[in-house]
PDB file of N, CA and C in Angstrom:
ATOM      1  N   UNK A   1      17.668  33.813   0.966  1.00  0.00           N
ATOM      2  CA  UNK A   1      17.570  33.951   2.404  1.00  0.00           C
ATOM      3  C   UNK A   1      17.298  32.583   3.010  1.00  0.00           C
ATOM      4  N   UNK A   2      18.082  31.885   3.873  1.00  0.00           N
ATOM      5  CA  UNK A   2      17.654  30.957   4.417  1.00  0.00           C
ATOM      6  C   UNK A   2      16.673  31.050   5.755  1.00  0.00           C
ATOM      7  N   UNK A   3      16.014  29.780   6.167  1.00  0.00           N
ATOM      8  CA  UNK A   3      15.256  30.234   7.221  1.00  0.00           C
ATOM      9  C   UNK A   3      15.367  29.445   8.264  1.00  0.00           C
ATOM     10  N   UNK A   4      15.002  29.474   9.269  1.00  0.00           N
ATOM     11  CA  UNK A   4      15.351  28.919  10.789  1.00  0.00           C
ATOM     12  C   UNK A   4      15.634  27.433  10.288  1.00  0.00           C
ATOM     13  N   UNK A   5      15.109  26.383   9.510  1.00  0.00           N
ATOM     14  CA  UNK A   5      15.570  24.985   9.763  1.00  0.00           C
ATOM     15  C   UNK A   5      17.128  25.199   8.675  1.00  0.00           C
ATOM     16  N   UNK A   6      17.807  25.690   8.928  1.00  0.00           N
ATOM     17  CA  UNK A   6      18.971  25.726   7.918  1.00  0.00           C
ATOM     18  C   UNK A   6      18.992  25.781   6.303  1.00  0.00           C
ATOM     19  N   UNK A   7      17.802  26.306   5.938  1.00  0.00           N
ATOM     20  CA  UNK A   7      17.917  26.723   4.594  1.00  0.00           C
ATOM     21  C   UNK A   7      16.864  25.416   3.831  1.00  0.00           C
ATOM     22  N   UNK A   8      16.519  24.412   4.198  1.00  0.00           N
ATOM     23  CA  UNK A   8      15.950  23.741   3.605  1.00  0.00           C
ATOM     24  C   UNK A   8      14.605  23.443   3.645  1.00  0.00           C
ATOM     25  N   UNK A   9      13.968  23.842   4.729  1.00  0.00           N
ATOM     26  CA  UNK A   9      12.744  23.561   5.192  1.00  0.00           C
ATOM     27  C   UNK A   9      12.012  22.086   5.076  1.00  0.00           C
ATOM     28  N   UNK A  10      10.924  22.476   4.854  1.00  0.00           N
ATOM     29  CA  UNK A  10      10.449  20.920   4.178  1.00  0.00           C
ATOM     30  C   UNK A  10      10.880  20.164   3.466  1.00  0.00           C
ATOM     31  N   UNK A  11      11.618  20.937   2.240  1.00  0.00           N
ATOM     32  CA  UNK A  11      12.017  20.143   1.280  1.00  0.00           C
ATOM     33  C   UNK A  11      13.179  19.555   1.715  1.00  0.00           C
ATOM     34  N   UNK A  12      13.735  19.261   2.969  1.00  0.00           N
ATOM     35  CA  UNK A  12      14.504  18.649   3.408  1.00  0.00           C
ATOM     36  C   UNK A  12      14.004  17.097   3.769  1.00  0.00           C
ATOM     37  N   UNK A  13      12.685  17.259   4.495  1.00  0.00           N
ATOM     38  CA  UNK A  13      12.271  15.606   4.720  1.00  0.00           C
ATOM     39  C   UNK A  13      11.488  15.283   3.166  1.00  0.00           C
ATOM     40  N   UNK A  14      11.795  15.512   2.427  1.00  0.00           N
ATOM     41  CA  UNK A  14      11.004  15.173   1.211  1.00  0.00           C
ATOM     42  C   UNK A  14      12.079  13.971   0.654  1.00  0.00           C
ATOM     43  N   UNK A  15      12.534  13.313   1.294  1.00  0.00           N
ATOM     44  CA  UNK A  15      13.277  12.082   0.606  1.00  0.00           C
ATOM     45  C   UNK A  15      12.539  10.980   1.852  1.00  0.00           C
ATOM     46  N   UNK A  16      12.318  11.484   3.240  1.00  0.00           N
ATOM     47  CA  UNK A  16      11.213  10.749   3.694  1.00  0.00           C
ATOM     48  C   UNK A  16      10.145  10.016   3.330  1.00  0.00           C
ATOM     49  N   UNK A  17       9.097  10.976   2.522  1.00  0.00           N
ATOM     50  CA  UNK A  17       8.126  10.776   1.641  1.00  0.00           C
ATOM     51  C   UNK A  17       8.628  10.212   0.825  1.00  0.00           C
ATOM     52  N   UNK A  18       9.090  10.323   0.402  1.00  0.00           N
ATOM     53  CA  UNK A  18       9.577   9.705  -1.163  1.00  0.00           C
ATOM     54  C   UNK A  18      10.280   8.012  -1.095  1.00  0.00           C
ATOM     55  N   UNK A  19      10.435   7.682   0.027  1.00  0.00           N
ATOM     56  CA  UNK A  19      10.645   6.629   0.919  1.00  0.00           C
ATOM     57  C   UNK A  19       9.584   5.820   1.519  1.00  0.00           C
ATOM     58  N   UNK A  20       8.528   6.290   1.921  1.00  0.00           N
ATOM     59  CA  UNK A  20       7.239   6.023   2.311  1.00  0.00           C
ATOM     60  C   UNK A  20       6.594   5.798   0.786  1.00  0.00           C
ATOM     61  N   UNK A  21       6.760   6.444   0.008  1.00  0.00           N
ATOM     62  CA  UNK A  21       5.801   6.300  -1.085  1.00  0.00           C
ATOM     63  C   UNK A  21       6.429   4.742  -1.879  1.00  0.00           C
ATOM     64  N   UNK A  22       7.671   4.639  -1.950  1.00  0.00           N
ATOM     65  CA  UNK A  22       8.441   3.192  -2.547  1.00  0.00           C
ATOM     66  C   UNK A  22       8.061   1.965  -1.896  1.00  0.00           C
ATOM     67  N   UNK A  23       8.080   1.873  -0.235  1.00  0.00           N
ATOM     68  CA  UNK A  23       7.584   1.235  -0.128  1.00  0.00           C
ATOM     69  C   UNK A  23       6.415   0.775   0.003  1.00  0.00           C
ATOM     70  N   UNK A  24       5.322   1.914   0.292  1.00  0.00           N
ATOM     71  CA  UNK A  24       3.755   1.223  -0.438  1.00  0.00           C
ATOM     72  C   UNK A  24       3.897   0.853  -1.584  1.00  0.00           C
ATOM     73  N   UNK A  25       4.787   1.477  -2.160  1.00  0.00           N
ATOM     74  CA  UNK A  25       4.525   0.450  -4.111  1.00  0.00           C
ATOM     75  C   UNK A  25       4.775  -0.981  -3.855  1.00  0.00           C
ATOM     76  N   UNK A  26       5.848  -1.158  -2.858  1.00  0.00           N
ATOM     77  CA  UNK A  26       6.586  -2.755  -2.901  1.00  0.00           C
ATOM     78  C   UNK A  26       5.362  -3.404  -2.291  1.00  0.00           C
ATOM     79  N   UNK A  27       4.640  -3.203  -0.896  1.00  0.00           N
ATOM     80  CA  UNK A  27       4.150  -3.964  -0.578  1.00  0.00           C
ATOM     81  C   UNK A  27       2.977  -4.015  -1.232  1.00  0.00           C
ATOM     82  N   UNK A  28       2.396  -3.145  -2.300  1.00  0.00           N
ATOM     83  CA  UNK A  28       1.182  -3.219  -3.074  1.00  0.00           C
ATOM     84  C   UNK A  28       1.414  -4.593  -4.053  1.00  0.00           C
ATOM     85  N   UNK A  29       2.611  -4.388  -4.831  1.00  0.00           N
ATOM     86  CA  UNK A  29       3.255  -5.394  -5.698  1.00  0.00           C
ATOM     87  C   UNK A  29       3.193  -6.734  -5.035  1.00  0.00           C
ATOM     88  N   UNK A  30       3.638  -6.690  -3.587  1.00  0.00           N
ATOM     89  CA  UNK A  30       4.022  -8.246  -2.496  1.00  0.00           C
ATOM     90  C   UNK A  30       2.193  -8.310  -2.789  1.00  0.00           C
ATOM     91  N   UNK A  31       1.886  -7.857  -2.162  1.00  0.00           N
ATOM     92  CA  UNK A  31       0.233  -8.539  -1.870  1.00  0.00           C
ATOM     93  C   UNK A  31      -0.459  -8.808  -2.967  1.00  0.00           C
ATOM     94  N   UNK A  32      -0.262  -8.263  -4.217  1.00  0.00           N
ATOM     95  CA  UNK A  32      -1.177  -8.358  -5.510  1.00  0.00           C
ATOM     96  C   UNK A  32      -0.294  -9.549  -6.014  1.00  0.00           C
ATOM     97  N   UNK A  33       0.886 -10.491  -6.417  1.00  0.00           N
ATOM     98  CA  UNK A  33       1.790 -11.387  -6.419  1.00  0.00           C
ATOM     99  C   UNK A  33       1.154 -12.257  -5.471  1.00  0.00           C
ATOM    100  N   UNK A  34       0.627 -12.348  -4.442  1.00  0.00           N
ATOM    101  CA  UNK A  34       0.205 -13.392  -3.602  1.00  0.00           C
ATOM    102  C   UNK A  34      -0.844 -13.601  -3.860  1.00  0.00           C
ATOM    103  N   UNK A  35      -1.808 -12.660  -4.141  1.00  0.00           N
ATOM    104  CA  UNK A  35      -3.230 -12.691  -4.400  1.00  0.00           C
ATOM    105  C   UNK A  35      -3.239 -13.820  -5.712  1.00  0.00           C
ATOM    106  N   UNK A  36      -2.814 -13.059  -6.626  1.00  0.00           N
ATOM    107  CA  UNK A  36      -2.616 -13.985  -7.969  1.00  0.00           C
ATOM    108  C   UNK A  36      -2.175 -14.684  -7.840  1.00  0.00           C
ATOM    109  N   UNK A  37      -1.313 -15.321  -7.096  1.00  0.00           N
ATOM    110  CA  UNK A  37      -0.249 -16.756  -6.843  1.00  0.00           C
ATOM    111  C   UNK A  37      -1.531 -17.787  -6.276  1.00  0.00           C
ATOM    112  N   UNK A  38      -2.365 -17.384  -5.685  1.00  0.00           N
ATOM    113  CA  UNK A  38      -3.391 -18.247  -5.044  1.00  0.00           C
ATOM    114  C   UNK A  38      -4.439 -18.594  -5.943  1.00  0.00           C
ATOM    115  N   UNK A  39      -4.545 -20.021  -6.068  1.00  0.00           N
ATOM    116  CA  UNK A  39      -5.710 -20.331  -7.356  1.00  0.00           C
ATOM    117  C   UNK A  39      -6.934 -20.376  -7.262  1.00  0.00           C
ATOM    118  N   UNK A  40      -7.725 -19.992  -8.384  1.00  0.00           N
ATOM    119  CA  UNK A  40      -9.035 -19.519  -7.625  1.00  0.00           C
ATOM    120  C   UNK A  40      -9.423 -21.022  -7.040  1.00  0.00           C
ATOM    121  N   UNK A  41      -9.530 -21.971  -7.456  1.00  0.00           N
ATOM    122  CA  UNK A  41      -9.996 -22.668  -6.394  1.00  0.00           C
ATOM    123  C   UNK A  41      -9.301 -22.605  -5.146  1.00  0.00           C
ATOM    124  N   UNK A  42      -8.332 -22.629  -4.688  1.00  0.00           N
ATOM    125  CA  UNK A  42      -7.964 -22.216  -3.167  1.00  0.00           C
ATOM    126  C   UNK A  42      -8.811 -21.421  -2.811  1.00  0.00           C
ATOM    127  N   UNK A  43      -9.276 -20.412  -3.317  1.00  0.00           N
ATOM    128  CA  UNK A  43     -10.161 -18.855  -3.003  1.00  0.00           C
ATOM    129  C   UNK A  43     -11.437 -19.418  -2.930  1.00  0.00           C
ATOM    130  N   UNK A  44     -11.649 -20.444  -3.755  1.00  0.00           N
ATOM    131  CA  UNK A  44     -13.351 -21.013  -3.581  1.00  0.00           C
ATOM    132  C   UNK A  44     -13.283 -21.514  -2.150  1.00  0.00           C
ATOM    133  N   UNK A  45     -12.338 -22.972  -2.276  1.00  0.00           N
ATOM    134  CA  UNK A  45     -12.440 -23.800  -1.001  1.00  0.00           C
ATOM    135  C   UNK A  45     -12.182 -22.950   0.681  1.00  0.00           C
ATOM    136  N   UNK A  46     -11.575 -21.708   0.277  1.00  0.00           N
ATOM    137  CA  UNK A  46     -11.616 -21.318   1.629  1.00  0.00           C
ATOM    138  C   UNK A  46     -12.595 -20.484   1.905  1.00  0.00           C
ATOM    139  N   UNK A  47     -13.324 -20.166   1.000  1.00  0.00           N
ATOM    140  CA  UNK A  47     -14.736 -19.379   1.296  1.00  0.00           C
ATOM    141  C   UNK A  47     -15.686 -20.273   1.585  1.00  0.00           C
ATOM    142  N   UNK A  48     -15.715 -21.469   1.288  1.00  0.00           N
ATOM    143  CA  UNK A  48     -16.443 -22.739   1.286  1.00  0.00           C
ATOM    144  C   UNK A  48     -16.789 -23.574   2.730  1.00  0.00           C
ATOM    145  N   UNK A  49     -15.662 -23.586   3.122  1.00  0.00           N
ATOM    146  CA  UNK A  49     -15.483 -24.193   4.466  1.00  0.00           C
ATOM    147  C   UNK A  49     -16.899 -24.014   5.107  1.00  0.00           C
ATOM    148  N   UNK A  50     -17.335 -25.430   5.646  1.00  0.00           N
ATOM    149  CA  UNK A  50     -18.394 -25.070   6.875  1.00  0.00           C
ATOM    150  C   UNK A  50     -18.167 -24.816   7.777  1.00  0.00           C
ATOM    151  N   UNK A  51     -18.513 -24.436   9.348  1.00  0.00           N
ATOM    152  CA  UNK A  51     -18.634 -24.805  10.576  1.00  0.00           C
ATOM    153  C   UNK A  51     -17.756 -25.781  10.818  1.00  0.00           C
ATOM    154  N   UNK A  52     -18.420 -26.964  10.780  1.00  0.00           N
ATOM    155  CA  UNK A  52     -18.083 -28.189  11.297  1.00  0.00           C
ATOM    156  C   UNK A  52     -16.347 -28.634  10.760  1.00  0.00           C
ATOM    157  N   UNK A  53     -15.984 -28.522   9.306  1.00  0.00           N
ATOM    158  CA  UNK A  53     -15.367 -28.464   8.336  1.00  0.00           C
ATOM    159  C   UNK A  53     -14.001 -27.592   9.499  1.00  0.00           C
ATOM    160  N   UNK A  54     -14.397 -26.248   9.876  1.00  0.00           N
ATOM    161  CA  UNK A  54     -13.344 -25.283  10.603  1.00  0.00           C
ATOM    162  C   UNK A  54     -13.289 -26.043  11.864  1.00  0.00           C
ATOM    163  N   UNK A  55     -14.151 -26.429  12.619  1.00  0.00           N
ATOM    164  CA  UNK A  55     -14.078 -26.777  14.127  1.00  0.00           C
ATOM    165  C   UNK A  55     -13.102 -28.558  13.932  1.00  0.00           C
ATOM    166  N   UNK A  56     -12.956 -28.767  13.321  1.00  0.00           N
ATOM    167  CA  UNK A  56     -12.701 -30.574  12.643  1.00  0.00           C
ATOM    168  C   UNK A  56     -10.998 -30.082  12.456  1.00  0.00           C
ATOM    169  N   UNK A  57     -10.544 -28.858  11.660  1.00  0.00           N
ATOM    170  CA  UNK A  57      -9.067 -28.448  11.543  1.00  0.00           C
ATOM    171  C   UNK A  57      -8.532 -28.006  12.805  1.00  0.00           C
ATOM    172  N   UNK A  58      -9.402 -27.330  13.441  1.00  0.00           N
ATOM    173  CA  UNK A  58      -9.198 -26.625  14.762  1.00  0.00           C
ATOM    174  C   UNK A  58      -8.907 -27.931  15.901  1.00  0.00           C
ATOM    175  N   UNK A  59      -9.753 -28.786  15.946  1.00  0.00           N
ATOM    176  CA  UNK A  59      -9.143 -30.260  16.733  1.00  0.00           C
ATOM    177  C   UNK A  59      -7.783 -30.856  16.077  1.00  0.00           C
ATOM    178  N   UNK A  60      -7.524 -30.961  14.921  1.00  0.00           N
ATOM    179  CA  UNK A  60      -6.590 -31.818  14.233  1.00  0.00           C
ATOM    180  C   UNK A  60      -5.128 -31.223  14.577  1.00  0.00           C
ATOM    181  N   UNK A  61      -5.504 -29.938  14.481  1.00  0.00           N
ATOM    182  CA  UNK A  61      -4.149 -29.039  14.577  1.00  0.00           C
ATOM    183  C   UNK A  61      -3.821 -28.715  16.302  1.00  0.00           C
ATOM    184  N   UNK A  62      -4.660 -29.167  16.866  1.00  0.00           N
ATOM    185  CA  UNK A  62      -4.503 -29.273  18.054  1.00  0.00           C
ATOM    186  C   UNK A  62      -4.739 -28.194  19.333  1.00  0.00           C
ATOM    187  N   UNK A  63      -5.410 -27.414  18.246  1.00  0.00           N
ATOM    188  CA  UNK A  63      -6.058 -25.990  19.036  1.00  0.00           C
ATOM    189  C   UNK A  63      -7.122 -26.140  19.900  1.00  0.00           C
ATOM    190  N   UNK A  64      -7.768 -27.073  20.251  1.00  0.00           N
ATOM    191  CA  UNK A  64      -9.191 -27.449  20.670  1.00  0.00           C
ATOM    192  C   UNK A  64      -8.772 -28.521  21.905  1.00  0.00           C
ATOM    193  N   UNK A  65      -9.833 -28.896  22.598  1.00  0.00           N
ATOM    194  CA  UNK A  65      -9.357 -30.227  23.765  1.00  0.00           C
ATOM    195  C   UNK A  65     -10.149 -31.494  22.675  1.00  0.00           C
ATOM    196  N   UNK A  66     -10.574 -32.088  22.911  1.00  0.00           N
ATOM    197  CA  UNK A  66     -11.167 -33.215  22.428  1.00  0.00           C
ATOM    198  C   UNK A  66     -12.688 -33.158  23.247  1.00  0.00           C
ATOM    199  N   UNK A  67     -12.902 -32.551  24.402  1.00  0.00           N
ATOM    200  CA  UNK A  67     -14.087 -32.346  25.277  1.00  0.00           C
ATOM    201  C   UNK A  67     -15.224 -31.248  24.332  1.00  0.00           C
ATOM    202  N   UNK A  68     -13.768 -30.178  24.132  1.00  0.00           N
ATOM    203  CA  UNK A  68     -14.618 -28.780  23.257  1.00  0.00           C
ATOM    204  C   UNK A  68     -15.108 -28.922  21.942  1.00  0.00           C
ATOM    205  N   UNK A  69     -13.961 -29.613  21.344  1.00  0.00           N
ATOM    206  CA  UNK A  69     -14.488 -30.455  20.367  1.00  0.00           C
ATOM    207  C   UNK A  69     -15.706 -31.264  20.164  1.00  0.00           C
ATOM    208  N   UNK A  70     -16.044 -31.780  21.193  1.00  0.00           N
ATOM    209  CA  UNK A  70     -17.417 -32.812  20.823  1.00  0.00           C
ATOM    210  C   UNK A  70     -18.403 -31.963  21.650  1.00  0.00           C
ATOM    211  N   UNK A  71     -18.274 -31.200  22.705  1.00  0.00           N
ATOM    212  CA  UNK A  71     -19.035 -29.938  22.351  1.00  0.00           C
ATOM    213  C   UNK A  71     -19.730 -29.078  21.838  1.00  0.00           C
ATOM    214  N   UNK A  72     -18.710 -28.249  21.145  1.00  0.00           N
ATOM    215  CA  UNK A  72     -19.015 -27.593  19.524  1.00  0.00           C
ATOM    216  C   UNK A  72     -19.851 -28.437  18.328  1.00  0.00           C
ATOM    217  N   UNK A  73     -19.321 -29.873  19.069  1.00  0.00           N
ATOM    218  CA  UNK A  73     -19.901 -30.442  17.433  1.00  0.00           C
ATOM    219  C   UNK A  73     -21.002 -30.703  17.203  1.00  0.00           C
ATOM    220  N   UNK A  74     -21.756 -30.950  18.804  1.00  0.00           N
ATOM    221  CA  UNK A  74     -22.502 -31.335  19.180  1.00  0.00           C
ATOM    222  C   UNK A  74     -23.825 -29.930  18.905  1.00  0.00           C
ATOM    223  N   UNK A  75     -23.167 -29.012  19.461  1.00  0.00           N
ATOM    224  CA  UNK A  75     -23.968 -28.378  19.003  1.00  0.00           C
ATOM    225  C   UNK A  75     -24.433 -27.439  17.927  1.00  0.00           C
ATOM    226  N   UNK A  76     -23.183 -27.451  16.920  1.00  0.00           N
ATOM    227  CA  UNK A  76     -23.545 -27.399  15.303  1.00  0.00           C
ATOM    228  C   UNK A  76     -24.664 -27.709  14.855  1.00  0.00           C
ATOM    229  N   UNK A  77     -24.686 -28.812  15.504  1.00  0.00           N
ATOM    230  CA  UNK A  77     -25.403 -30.403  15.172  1.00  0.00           C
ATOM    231  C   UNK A  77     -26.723 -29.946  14.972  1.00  0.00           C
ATOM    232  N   UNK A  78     -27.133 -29.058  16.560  1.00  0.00           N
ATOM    233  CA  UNK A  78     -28.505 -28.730  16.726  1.00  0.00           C
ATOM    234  C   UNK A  78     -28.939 -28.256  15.688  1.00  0.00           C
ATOM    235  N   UNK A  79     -28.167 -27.015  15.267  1.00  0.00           N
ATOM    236  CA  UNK A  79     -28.832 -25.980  14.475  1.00  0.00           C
ATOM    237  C   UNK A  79     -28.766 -25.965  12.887  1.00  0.00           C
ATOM    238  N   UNK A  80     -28.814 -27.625  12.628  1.00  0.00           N
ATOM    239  CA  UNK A  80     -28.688 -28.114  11.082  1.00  0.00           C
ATOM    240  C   UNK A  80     -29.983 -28.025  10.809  1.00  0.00           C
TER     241      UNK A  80
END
């Protein structure tokens, strides 16, 4: 007996799922490949970073004014 969705019901979007489920595998695989691609010292030095160390990249790269910059640095400074 078929039934109102044309005979298939659910098991019709079940290649959906089964689509959804492949690609969480891929991007589990992409992110665990990157994780490991990164050496633990990379993983040290970026846990490492000070304050001053982040606010110093943040000027260089040109995200900051040079005003905010000596600002910030200034008041790092205080709370050494």
């Amino acid at each position: 007996m078929m039934d109102w969705a044309g005979g298939s019901g659910w098991m019709g979007l079940g290649w959906i799922f089964m689509v959804l489920v492949w690609v969480l595998i891929i991007l589990g695989v992409i992110a665990l490949v990157r994780w490991l691609g990164m050496s633990s010292s990379d993983r040290r030095e970026a846990q490492r970073k000070t304050p001053l160390e982040i606010l110093q990249e943040r000027y260089a790269r040109g995200e900051i004014e040079r005003e905010e910059y000596e600002q910030k640095r200034r008041d790092l400074e205080e709370y050494r």
